[in-house]
N, C-alpha and C. Protein backbone atom coordinates (compact mmCIF):
# COMPACT_ATOMS: atom_id res chain seq x y z
N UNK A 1 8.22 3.30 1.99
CA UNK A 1 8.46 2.10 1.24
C UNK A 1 8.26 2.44 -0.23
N UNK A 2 8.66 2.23 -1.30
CA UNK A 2 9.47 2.29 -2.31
C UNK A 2 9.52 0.84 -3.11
N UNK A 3 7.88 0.37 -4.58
CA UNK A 3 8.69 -0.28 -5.47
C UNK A 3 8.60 0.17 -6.48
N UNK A 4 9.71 -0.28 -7.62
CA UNK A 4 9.40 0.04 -9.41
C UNK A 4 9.36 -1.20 -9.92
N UNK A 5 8.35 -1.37 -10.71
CA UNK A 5 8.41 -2.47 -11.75
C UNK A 5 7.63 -2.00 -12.81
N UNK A 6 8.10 -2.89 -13.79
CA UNK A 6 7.89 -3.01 -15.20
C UNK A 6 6.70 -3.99 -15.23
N UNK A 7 5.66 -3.05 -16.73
CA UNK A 7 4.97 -3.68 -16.78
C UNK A 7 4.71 -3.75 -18.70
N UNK A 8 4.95 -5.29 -18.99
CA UNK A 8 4.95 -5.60 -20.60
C UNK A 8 3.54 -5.75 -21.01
N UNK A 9 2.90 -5.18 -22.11
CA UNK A 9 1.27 -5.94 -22.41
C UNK A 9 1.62 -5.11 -23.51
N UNK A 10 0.33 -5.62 -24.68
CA UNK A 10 0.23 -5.91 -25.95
C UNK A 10 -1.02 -4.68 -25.65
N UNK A 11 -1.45 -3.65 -26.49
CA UNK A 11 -3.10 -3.49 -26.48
C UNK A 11 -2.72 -1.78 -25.30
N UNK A 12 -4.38 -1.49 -25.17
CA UNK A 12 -4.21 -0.57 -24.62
C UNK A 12 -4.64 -1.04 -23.13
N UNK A 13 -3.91 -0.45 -21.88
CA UNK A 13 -4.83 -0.71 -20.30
C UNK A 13 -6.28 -0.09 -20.29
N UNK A 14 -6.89 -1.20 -19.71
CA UNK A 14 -8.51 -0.79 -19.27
C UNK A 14 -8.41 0.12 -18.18
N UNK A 15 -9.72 1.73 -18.55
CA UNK A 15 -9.57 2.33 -17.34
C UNK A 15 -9.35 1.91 -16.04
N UNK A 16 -9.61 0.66 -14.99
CA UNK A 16 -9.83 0.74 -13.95
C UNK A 16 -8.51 -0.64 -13.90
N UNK A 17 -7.73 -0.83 -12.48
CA UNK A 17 -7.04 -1.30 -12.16
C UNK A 17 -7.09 -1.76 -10.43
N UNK A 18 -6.55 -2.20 -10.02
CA UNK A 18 -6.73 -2.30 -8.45
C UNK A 18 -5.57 -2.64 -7.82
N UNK A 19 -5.03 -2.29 -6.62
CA UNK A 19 -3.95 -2.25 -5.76
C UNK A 19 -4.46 -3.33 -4.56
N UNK A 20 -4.25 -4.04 -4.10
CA UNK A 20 -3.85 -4.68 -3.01
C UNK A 20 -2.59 -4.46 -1.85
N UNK A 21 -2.94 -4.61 -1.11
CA UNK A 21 -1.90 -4.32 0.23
C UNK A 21 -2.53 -5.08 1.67
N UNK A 22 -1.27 -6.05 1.70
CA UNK A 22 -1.15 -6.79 2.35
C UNK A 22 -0.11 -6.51 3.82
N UNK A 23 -0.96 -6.60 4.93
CA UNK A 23 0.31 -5.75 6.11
C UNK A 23 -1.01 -5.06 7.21
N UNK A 24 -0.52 -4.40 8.04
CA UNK A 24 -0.76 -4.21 9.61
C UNK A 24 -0.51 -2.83 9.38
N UNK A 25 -1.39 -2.28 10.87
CA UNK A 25 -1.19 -1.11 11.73
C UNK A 25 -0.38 -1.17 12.59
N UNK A 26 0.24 -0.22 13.20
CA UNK A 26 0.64 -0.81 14.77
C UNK A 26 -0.50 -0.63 15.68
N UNK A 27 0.05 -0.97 17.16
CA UNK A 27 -0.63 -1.33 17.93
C UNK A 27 -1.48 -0.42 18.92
N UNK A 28 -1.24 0.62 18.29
CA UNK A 28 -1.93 1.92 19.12
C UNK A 28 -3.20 2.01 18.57
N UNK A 29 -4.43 1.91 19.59
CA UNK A 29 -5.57 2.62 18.76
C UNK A 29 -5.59 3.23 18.35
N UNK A 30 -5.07 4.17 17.82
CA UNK A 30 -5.03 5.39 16.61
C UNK A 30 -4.53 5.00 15.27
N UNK A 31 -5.44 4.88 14.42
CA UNK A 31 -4.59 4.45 13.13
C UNK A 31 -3.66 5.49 12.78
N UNK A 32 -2.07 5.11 12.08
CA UNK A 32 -1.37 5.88 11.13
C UNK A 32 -2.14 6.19 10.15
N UNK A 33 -1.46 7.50 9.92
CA UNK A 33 -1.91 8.18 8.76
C UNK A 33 -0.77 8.00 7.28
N UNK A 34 -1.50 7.40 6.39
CA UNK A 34 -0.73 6.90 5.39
C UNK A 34 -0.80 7.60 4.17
N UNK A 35 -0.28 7.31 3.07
CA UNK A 35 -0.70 7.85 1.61
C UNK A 35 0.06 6.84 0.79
N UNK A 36 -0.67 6.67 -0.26
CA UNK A 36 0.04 5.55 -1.49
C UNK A 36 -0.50 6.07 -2.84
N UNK A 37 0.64 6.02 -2.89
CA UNK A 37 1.04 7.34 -4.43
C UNK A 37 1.72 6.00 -5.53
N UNK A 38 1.32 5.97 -6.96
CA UNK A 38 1.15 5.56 -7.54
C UNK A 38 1.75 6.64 -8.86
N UNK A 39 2.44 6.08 -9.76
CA UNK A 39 3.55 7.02 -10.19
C UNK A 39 3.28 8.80 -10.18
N UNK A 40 3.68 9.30 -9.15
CA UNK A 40 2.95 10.54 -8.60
C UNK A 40 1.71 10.69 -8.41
N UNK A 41 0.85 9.84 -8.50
CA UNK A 41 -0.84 10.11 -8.37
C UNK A 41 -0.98 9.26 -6.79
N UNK A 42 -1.97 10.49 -6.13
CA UNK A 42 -2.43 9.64 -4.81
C UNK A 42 -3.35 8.91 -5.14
N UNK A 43 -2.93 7.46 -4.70
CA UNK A 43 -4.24 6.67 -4.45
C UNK A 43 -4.62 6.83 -3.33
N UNK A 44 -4.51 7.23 -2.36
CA UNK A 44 -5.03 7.36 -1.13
C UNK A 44 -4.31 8.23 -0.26
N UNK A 45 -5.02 8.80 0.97
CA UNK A 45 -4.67 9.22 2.21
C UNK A 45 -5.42 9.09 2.86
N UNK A 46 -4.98 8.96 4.42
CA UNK A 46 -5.56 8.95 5.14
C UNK A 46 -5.40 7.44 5.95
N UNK A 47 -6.26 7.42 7.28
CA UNK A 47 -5.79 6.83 7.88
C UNK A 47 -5.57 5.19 7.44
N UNK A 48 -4.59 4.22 7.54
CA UNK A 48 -4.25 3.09 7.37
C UNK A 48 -5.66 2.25 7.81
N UNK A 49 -5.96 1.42 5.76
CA UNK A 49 -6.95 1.01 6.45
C UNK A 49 -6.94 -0.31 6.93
N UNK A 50 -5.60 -1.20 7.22
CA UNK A 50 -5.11 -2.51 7.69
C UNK A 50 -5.37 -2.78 9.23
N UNK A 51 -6.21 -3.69 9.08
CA UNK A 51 -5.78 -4.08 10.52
C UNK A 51 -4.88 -3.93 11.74
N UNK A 52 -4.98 -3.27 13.14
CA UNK A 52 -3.94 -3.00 14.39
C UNK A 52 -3.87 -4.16 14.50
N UNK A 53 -2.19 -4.05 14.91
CA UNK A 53 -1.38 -5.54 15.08
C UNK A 53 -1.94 -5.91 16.66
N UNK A 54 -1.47 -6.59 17.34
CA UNK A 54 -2.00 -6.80 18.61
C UNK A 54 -0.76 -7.24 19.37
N UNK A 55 -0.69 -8.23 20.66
CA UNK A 55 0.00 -8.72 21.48
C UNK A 55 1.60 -9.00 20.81
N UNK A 56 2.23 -9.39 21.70
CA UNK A 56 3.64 -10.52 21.77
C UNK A 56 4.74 -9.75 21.15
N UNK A 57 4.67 -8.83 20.95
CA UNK A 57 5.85 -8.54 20.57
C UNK A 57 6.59 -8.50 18.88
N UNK A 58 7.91 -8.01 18.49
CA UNK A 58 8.20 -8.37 17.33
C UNK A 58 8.11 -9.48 16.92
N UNK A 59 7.95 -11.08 18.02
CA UNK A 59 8.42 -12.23 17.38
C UNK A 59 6.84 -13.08 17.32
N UNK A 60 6.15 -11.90 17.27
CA UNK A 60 4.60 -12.07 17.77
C UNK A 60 3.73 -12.40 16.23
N UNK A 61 2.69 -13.39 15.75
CA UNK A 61 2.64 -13.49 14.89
C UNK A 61 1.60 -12.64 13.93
N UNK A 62 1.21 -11.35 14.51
CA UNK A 62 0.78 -10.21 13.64
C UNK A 62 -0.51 -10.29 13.29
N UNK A 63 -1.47 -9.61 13.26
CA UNK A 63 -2.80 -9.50 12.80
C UNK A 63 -2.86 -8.97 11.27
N UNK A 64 -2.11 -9.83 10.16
CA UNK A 64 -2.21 -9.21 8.91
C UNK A 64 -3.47 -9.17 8.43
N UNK A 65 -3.68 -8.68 7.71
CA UNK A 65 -4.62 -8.18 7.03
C UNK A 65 -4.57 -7.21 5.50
N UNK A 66 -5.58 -7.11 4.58
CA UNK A 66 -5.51 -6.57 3.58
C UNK A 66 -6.31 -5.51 2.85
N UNK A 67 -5.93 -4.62 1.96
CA UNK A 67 -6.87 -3.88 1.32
C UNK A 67 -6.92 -3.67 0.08
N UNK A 68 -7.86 -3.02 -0.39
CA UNK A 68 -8.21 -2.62 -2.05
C UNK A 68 -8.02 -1.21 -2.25
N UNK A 69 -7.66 -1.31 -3.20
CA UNK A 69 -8.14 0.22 -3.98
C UNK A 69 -7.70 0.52 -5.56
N UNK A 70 -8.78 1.03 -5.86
CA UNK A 70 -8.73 1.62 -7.46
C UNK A 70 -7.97 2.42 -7.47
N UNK A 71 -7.25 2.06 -8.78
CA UNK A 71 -6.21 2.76 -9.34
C UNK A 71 -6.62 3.11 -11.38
N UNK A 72 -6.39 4.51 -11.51
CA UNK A 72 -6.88 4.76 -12.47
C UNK A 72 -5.85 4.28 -13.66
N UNK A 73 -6.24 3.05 -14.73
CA UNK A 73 -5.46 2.48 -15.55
C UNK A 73 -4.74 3.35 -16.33
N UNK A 74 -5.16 4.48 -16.59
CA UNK A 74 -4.19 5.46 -17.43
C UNK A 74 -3.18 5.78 -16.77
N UNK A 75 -2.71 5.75 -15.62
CA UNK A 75 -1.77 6.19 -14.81
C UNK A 75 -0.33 5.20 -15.02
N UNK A 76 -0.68 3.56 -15.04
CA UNK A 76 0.05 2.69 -15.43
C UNK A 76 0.96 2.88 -16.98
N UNK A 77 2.33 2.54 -16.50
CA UNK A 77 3.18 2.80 -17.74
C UNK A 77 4.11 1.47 -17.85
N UNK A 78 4.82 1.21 -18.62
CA UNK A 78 6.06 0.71 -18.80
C UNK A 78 6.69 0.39 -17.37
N UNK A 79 7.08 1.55 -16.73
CA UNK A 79 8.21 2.01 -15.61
C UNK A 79 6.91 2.64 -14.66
N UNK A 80 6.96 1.31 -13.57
CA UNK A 80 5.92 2.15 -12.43
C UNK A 80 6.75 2.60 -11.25
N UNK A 81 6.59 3.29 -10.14
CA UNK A 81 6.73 3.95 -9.09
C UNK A 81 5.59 3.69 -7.88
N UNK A 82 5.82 2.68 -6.90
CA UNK A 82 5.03 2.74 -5.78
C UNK A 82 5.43 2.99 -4.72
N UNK A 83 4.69 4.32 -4.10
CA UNK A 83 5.11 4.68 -2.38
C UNK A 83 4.52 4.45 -1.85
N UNK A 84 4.40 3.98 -0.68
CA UNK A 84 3.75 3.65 0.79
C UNK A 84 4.24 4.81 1.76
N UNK A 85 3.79 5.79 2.11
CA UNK A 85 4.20 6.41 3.19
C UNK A 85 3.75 6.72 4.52
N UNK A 86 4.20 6.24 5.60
CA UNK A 86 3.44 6.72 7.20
C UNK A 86 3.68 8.06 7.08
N UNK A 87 2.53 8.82 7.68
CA UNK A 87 2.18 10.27 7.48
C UNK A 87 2.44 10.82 8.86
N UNK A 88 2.61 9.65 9.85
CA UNK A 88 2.70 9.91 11.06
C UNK A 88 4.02 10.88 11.63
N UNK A 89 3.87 12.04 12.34
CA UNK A 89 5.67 12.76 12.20
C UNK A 89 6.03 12.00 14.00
N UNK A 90 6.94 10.92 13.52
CA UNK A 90 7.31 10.40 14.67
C UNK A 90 8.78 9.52 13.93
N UNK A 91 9.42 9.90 14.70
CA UNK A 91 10.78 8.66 13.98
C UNK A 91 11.34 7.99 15.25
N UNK A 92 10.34 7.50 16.14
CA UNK A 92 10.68 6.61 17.35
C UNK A 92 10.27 4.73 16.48
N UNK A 93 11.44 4.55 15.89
CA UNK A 93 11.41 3.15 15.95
C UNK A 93 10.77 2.19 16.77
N UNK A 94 10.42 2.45 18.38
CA UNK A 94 10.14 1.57 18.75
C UNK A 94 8.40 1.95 19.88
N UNK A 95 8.16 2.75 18.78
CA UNK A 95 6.76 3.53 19.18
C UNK A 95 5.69 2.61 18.81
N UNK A 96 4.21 2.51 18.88
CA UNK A 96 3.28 1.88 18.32
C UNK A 96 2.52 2.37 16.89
N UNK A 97 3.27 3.47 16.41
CA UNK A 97 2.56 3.96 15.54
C UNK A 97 3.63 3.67 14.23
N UNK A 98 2.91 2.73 13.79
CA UNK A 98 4.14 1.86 12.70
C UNK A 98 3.14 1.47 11.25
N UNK A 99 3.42 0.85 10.56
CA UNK A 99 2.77 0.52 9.31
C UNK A 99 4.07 -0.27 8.95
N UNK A 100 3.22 -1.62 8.35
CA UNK A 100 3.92 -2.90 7.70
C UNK A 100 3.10 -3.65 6.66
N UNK A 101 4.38 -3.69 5.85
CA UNK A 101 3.64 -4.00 4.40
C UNK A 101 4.48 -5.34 4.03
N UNK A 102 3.30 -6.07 4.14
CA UNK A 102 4.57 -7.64 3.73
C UNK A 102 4.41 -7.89 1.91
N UNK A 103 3.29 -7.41 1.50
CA UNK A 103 3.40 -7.62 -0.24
C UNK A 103 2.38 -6.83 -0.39
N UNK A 104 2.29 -6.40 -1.68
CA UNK A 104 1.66 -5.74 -2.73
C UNK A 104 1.25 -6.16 -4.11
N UNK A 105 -0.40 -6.57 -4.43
CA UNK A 105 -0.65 -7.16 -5.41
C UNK A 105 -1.50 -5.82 -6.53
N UNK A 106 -0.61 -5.51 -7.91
CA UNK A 106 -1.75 -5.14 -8.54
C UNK A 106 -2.56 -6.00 -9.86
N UNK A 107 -3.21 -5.29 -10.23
CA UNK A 107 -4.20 -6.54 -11.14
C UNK A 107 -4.62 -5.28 -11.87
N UNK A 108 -4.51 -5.61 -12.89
CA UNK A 108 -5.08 -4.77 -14.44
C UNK A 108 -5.36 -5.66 -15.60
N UNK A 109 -5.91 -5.27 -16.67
CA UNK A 109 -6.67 -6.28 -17.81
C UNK A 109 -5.92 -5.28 -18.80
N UNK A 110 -5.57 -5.38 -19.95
CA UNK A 110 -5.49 -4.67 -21.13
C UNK A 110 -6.43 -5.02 -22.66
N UNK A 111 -6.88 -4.27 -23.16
CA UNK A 111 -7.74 -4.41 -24.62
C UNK A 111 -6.94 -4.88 -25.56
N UNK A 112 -7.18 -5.94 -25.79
CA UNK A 112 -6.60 -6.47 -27.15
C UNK A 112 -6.08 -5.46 -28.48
């Protein structure tokens, strides 16, 4: 998963920033193994730390859930780059080892 956005502010960004991620595991006890890279910088690896989805199926209403993580404010530009990637080597669509991301919140302050 793949976003870019633009970001306008006046001033310089404060070192510290934070990522949100909103979304599920699949349903296998084994968490996916993920990474979220942040315009080329890892913010993370390792295993998905979202909640396993549970029962019912695709039309099933999902165990979402959310997480944090620091993101170092110098990294933030103009023109951002966010990846989400399952680390998992499986390309069975209809396997339990999945990762779902319904939104993504970040939050930063800048110095006057």
């Amino acid at each position: 998963m793949t976003a870019r956005f633009e970001l306008t502010h006046e001033g310089q960004m404060r070192p510290r920033a934070s990522l949100e991620i909103v979304g599920l595991d699949g349903d296998h006890p084994n968490k996916s193994l993920i990474s979220i890279v942040l315009n080329g910088v890892t913010i993370y690896e390792g295993p998905n730390p979202l909640p396993n989805d549970f029962c019912c199926g695709p039309s099933g209403p999902g165990n979402w859930g959310s997480a944090v993580f620091d993101v170092p404010g110098e990294i933030l530009g103009p023109n951002n780059r966010l990846v989400i990637s399952n680390l998992d080597p499986n390309d069975c669509t209809q396997c339990p080892h999945y990762v779902m991301v319904d939104y993504a919140v970040l939050e930063y302050r800048v110095r006057p």
